[in-house]
Protein backbone atom coordinates (compact mmCIF):
# COMPACT_ATOMS: atom_id res chain seq x y z
CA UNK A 1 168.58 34.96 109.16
CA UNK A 2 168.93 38.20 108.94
CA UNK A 3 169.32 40.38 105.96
CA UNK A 4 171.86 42.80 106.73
CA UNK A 5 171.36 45.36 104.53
CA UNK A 6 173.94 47.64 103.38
CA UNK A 7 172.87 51.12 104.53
CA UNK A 8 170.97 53.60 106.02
CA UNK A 9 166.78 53.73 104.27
CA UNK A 10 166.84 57.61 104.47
CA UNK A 11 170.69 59.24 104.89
CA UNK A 12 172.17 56.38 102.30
CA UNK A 13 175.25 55.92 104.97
CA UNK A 14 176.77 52.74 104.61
CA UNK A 15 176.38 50.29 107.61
CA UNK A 16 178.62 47.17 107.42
CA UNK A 17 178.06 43.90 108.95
CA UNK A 18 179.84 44.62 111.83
CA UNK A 19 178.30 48.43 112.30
CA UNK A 20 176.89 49.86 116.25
CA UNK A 21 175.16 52.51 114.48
CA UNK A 22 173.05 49.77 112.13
CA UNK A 23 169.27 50.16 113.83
CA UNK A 24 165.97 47.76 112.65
CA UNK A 25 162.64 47.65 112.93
CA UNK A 26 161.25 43.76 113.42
CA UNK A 27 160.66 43.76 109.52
CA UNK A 28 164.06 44.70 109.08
CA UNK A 29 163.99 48.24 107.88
CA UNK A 30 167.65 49.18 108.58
CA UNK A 31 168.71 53.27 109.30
CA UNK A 32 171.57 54.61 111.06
CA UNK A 33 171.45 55.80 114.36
CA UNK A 34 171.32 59.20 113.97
CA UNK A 35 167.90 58.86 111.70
CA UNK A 36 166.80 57.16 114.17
CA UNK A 37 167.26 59.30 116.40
CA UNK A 38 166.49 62.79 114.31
CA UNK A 39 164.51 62.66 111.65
CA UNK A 40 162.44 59.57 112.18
CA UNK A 41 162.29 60.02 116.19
CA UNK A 42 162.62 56.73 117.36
CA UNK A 43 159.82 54.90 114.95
CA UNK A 44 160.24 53.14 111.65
CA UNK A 45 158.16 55.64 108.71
CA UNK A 46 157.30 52.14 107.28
CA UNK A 47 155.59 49.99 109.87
CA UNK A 48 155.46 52.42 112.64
CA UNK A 49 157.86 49.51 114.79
CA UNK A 50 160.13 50.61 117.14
CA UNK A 51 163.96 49.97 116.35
CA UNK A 52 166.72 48.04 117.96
CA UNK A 53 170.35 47.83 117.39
CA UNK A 54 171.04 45.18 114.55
CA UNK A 55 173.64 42.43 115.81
CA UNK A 56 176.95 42.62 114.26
CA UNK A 57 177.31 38.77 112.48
CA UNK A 58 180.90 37.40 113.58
CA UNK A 59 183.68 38.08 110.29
CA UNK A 60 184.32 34.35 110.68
CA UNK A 61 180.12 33.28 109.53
CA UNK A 62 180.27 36.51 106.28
CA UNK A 63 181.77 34.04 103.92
CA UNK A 64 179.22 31.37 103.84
CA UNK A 65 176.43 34.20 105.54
CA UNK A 66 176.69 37.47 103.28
CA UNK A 67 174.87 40.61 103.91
CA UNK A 68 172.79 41.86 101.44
CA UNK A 69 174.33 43.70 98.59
CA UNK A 70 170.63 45.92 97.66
CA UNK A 71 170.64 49.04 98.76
CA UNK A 72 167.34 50.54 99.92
CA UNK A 73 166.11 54.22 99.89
CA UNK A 74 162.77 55.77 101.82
CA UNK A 75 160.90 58.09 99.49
CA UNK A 76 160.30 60.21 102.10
CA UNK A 77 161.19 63.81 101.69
CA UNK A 78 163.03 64.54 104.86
CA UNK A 79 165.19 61.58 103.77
CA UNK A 80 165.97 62.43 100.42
CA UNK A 81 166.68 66.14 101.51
CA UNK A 82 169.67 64.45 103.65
CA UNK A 83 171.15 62.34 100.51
CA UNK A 84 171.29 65.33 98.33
CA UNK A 85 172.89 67.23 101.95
């Protein structure tokens, strides 16, 4: 099952359960969208994957099927130059 993690690896922008702009690699690295799109152009900086749109999980299976609640950051330094943006 998947993870679901909480946010965006390099911006830090929250990404919901139900989020479109929630993107991972197969190992589950999670960024938004527009990282994926800009600064990481279209590959995952950890396994060099390419990224798909995470499935939303329905409201109705959250209860007994909750995201993750750890946040995760990249160290890289383009990233952490958009989280102090």
């Amino acid at each position: 099952m998947l993870e679901l993690r909480p946010n965006c690896e390099c911006c830090d922008r929250d990404l919901p359960p139900d989020s479109h702009l929630a993107m991972i690699c197969s190992f589950e690295c999670t960024f938004c969208a527009d990282c994926v799109k800009g600064v990481l152009g279209g590959r995952c900086p950890n396994c060099g994957g390419e990224f798909s749109r995470r499935p939303a999980r329905p409201v109705g299976k959250l209860a007994n099927n909750p995201p993750s609640p750890t946040r995760v950051l990249s160290g890289r330094p383009d990233c952490a130059a958009r989280r102090a943006a």
